[in-house]
N, C-alpha and C. Protein backbone atom coordinates (compact mmCIF):
# COMPACT_ATOMS: atom_id res chain seq x y z
N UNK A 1 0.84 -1.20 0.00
CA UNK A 1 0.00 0.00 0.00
C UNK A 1 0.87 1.25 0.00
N UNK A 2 0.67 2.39 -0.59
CA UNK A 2 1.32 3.27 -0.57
C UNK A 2 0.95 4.53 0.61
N UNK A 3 1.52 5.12 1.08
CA UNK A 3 0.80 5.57 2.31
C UNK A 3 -0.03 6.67 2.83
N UNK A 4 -0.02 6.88 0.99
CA UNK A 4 -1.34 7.76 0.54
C UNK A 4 -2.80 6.44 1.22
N UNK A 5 -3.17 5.82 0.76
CA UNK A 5 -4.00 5.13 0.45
C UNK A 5 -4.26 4.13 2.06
N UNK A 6 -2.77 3.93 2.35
CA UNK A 6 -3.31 3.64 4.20
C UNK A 6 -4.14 4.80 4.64
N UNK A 7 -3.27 6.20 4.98
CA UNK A 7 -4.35 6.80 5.32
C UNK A 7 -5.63 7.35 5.20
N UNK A 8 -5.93 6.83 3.99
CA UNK A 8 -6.87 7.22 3.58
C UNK A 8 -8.13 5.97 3.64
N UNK A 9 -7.44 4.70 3.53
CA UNK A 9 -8.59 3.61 3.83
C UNK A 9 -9.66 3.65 5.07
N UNK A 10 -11.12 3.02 5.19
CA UNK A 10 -12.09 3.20 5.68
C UNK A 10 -11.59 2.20 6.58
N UNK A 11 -12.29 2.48 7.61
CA UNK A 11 -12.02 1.51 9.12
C UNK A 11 -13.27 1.20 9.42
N UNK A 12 -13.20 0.28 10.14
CA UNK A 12 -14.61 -0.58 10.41
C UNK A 12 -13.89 -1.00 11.69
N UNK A 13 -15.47 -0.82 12.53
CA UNK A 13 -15.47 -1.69 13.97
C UNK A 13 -16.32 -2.48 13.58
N UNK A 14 -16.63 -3.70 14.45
CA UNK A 14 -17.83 -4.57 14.42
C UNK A 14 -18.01 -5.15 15.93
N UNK A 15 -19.32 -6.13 16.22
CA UNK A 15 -19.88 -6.26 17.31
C UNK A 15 -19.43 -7.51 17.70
N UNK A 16 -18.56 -8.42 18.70
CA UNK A 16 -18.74 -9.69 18.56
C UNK A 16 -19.94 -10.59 19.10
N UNK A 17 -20.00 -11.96 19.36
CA UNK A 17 -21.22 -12.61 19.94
C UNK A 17 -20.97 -12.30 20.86
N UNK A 18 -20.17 -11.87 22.18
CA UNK A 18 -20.37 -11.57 23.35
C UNK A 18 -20.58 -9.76 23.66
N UNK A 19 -20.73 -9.20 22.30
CA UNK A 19 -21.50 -7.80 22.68
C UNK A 19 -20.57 -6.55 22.91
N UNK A 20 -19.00 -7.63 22.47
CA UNK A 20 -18.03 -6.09 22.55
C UNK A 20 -17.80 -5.87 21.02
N UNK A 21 -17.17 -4.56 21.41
CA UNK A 21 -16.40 -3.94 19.84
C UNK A 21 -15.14 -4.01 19.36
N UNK A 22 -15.22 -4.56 18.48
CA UNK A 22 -13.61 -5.02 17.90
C UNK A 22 -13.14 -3.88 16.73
N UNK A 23 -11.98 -3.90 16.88
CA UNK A 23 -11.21 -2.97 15.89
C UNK A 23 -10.61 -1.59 16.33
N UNK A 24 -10.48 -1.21 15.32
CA UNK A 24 -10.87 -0.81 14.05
C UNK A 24 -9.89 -1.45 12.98
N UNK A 25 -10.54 -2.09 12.01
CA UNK A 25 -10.06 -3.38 11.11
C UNK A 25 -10.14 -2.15 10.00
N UNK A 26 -9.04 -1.88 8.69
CA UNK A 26 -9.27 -1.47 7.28
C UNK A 26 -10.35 -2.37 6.23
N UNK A 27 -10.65 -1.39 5.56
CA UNK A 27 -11.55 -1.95 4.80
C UNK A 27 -11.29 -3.21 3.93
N UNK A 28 -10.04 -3.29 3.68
CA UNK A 28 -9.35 -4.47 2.80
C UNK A 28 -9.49 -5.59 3.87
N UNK A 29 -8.88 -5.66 4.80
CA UNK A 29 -9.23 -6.76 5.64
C UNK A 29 -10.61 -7.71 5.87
N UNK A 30 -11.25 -6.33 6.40
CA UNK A 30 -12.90 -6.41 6.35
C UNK A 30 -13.60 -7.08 5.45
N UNK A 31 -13.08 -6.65 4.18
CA UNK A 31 -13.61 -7.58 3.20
C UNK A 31 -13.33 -8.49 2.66
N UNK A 32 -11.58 -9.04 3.00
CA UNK A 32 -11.21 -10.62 2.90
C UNK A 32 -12.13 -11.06 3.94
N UNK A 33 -12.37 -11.09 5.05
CA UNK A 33 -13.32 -11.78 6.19
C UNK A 33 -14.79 -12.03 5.74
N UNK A 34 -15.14 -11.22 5.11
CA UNK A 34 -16.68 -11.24 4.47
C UNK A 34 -17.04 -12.11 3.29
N UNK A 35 -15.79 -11.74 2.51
CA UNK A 35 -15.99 -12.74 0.91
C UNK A 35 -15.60 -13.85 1.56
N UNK A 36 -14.67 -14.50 2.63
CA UNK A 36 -14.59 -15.72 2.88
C UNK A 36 -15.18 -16.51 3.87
N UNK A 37 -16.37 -15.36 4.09
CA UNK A 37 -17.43 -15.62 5.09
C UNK A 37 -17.24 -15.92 6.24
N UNK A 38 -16.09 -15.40 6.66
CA UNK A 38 -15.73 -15.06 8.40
C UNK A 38 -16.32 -13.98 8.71
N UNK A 39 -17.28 -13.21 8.31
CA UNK A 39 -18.04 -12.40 9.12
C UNK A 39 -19.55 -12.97 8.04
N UNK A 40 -20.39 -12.83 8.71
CA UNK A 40 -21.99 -12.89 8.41
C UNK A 40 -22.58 -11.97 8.23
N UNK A 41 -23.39 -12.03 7.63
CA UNK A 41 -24.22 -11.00 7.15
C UNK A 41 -25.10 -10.40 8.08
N UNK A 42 -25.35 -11.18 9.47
CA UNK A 42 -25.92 -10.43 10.85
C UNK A 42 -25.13 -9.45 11.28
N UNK A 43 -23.91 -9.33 11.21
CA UNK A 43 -22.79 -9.05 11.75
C UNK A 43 -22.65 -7.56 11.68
N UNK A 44 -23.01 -6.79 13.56
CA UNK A 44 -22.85 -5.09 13.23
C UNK A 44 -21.77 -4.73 13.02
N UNK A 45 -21.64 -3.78 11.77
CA UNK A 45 -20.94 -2.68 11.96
C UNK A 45 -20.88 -1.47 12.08
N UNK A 46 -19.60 -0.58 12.15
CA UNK A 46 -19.85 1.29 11.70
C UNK A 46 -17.99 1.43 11.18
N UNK A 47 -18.43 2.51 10.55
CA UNK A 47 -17.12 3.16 10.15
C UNK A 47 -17.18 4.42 11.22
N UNK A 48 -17.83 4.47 11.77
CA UNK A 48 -17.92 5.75 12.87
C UNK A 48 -17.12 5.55 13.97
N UNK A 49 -16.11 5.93 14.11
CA UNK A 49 -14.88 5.97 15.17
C UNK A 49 -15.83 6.04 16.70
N UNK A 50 -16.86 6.97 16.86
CA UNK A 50 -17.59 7.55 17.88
C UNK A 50 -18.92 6.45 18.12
N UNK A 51 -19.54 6.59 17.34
CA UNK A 51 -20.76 5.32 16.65
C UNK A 51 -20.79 4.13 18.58
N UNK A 52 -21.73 4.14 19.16
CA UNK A 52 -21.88 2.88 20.28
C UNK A 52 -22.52 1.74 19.35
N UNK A 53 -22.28 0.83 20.23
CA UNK A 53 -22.56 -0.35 19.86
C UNK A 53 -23.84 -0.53 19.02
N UNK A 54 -24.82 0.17 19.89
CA UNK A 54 -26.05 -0.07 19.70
C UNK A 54 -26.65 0.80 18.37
N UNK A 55 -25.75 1.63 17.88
CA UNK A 55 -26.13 2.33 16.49
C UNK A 55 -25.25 1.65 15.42
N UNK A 56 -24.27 0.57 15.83
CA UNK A 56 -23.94 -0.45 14.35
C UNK A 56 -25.44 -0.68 13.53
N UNK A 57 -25.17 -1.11 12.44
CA UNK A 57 -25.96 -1.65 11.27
C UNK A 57 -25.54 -2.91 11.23
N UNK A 58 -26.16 -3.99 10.44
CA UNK A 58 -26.07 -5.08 9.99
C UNK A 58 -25.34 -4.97 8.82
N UNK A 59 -24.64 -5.84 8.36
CA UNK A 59 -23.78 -5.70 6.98
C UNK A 59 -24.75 -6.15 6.10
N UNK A 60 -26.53 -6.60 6.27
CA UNK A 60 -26.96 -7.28 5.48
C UNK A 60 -27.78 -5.97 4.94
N UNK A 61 -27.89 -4.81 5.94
CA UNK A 61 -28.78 -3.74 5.55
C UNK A 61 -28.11 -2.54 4.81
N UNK A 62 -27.17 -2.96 4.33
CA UNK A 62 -26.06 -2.38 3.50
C UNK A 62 -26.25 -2.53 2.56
N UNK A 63 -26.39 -1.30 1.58
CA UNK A 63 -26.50 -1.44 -0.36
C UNK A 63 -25.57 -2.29 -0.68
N UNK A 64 -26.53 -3.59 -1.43
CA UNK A 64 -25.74 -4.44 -2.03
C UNK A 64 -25.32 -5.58 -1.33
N UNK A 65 -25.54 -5.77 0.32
CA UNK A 65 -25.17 -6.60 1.34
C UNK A 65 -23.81 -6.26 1.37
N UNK A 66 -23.39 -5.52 1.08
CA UNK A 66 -21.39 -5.55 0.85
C UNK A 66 -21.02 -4.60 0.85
N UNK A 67 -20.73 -3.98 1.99
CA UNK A 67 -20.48 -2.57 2.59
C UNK A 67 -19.12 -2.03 2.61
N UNK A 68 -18.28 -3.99 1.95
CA UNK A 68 -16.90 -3.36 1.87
C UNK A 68 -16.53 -3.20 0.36
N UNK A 69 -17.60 -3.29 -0.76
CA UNK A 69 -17.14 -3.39 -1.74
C UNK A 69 -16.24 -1.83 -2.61
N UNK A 70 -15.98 -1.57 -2.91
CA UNK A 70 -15.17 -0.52 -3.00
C UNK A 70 -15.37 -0.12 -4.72
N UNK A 71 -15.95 1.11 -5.27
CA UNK A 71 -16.62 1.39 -5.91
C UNK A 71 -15.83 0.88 -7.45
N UNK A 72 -16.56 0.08 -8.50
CA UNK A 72 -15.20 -0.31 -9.63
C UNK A 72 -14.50 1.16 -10.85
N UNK A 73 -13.23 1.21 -10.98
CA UNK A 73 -12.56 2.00 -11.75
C UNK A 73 -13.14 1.33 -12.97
N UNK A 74 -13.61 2.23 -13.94
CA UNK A 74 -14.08 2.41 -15.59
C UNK A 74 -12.63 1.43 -15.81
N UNK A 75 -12.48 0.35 -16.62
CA UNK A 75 -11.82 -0.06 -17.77
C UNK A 75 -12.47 -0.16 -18.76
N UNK A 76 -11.48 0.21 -20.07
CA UNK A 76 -11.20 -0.15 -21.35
C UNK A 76 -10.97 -1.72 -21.63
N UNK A 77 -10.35 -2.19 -20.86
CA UNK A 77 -9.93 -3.36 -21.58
C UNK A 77 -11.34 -4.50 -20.57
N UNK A 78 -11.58 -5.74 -21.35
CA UNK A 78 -12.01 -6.35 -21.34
C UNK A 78 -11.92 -7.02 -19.94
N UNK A 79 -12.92 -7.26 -18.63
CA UNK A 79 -12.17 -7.53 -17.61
C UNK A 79 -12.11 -8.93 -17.23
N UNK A 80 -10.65 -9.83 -17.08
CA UNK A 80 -9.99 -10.98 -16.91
C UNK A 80 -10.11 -11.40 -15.17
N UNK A 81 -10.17 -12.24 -14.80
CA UNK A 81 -9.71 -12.79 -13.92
C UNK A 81 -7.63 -13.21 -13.85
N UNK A 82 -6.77 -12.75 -13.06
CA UNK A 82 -5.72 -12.66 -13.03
C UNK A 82 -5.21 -14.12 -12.68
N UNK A 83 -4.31 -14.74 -13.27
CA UNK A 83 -4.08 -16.32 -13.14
C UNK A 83 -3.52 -16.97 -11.37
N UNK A 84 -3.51 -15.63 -11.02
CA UNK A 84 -3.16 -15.67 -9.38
C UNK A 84 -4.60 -15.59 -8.34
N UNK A 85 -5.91 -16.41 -8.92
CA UNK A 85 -6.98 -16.18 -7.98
C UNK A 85 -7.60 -17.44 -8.31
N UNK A 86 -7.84 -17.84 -7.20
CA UNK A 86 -7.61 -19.19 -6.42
C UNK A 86 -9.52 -19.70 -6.54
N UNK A 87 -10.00 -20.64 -6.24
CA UNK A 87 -11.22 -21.10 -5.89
C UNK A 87 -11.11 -22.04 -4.79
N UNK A 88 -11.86 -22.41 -3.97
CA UNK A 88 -11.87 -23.76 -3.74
C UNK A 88 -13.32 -24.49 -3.37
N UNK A 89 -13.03 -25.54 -2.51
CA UNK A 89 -13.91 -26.61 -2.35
C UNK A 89 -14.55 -26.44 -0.64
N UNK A 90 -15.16 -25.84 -0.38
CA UNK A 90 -15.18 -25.75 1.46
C UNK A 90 -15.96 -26.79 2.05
N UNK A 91 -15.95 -27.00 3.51
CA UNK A 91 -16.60 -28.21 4.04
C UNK A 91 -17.67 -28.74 3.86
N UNK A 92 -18.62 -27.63 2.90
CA UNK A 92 -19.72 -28.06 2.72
C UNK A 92 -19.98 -28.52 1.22
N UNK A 93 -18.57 -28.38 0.53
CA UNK A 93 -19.19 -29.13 -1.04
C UNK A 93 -18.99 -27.49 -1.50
N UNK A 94 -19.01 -26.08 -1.29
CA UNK A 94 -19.71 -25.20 -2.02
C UNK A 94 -18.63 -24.45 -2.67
N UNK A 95 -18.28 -24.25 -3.49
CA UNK A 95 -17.33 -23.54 -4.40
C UNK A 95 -17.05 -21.98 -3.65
N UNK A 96 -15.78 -21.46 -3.28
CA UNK A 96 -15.78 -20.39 -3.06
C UNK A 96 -14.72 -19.62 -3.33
N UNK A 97 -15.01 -18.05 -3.83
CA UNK A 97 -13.38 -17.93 -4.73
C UNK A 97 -14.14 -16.70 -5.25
N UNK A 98 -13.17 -16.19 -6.25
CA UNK A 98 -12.15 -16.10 -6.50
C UNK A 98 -11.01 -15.51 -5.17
N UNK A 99 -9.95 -15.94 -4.95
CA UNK A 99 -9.08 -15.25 -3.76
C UNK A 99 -7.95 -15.51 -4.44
N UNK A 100 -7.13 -14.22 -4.20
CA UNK A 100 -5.35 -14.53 -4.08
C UNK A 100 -4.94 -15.19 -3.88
N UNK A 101 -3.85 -15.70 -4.74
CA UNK A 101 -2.86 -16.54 -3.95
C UNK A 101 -2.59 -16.09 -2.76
N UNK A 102 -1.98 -14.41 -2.18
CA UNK A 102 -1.32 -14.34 -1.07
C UNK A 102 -2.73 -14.89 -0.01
N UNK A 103 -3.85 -14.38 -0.16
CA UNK A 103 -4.82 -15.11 0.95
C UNK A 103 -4.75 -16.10 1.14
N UNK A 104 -4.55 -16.91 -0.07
CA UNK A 104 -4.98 -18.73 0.32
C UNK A 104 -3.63 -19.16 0.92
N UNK A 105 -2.60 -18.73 0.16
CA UNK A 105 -1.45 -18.39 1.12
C UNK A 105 -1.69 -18.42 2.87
N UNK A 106 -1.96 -17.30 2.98
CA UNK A 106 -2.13 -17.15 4.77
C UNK A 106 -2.85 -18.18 4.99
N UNK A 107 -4.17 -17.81 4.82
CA UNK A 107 -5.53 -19.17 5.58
C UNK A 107 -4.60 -20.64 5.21
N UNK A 108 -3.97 -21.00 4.59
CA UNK A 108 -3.27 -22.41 4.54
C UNK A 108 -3.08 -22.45 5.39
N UNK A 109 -1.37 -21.25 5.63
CA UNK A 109 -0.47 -21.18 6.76
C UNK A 109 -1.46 -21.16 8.07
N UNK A 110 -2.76 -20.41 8.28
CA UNK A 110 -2.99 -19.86 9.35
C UNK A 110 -3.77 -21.43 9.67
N UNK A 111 -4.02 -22.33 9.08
CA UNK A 111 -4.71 -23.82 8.87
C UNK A 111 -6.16 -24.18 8.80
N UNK A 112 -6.56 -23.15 7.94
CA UNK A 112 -7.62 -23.04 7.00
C UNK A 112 -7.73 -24.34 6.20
N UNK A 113 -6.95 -24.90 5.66
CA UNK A 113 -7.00 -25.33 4.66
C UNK A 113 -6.02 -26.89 5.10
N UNK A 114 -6.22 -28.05 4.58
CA UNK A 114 -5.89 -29.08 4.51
C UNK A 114 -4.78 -29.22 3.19
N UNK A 115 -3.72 -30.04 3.08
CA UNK A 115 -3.16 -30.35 1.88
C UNK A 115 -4.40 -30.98 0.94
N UNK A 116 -5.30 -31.80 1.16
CA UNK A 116 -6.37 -31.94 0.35
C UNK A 116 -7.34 -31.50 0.29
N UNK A 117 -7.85 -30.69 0.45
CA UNK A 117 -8.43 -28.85 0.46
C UNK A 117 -8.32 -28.77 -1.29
N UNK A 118 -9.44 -29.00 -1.99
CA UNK A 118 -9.80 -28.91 -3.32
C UNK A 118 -9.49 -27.71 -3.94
N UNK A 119 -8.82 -26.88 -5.02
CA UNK A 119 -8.49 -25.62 -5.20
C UNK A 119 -7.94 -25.99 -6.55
N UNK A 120 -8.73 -25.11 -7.44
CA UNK A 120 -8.63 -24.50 -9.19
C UNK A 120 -8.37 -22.77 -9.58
N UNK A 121 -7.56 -22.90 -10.45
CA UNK A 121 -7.35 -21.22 -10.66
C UNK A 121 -8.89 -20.86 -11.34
N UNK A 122 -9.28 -19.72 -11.05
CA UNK A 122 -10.56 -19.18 -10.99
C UNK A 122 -10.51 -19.04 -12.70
N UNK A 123 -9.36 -18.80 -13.00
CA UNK A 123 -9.62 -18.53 -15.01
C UNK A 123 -10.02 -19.70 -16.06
N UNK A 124 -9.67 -21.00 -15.07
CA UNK A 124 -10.44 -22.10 -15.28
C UNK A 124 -11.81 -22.68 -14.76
N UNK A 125 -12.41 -22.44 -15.41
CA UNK A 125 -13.96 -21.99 -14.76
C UNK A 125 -14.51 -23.58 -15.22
N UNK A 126 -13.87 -24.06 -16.56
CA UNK A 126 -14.34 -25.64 -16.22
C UNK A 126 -13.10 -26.91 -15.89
N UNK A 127 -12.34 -26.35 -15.44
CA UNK A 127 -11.37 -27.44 -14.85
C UNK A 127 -11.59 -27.89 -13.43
N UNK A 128 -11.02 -28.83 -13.77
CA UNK A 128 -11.17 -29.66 -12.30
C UNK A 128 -10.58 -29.27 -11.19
N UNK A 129 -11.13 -29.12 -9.67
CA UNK A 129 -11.07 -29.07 -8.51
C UNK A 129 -9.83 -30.11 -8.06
N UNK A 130 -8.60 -30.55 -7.32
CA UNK A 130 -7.70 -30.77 -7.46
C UNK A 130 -7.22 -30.73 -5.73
N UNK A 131 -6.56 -31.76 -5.54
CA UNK A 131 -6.07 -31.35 -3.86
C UNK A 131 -4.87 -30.39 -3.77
N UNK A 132 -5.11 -29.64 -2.98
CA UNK A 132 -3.41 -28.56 -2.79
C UNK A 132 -2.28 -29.51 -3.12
N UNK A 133 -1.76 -30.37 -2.69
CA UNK A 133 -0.43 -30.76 -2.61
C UNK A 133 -0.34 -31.95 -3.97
N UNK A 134 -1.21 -31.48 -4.96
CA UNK A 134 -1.32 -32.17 -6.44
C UNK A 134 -1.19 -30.31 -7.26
N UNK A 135 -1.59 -29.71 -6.88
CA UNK A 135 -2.30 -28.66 -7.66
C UNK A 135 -0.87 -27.85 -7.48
N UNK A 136 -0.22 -27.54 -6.42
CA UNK A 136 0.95 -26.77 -6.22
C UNK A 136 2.25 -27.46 -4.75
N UNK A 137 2.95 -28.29 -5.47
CA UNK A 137 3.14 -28.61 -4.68
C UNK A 137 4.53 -27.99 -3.90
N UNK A 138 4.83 -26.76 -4.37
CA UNK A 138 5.60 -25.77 -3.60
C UNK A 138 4.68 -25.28 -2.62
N UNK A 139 3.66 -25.22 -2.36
CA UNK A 139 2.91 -24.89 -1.65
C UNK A 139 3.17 -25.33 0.10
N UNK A 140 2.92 -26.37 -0.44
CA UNK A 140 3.40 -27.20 1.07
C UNK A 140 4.43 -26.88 2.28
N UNK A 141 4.48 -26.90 3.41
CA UNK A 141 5.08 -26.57 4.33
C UNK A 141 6.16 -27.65 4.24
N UNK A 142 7.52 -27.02 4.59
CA UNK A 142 8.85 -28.08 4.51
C UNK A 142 8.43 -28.62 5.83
């Protein structure tokens, strides 16, 4: 990030199940947690530094349900999926993706993810689902 753009990113608190306030998390964060559905769509928030608990919103009563989505820049060119964004297979069978390598990266490391943890590059939209330690096997922890 350049440090124009740190200071300038949106901060978010949110509510946990036991009723305190967590953060203040950047908006980039916020929204790896959301697209990978570590936060729910019950789930209060505010960007209001001041904001109590009890005046969070729901992320579900948010234009669009996705309060971290961040408005898209006009392109010209035709828009690609980048060969560095990941899919996978989650506990329930359900396809979820597109994500970075550096994310799937962490959640591996952080042990998200199993060496057989199903995962296709997202630009292959009909290729096969594949276990991590077949699919990349630099991947793997020495």
């Amino acid at each position: 990030l350049k440090m124009a753009d740190a200071e300038s990113e949106r901060e978010w608190r949110y509510v946990d199940n036991s009723g305190k306030i967590q953060g203040p998390f950047g908006n980039g964060q916020m929204k790896q947690w959301f697209e990978g559905k570590h936060l729910k769509p019950d789930v209060k928030i505010s960007d209001d530094p001041e904001a109590p608990a009890d005046k969070f919103q729901k992320i579900a009563d948010y234009p669009n349900g996705n309060p971290f989505e961040e408005p898209e820049e006009e392109e010209d060119e035709e828009m690609m999926i980048p060969e560095d964004q990941w899919e996978y297979i989650d506990e329930q069978d359900a396809k979820q993706g597109p994500f970075s390598d550096e994310l799937m990266n962490q959640w591996f490391s952080a042990g998200f993810f199993t060496v057989d943890t199903k995962i296709r590059l997202a630009s292959d939209s009909t290729g096969e689902f594949k276990p991590i330690r077949e699919v990349i096997p630099d991947f793997l922890p020495d």
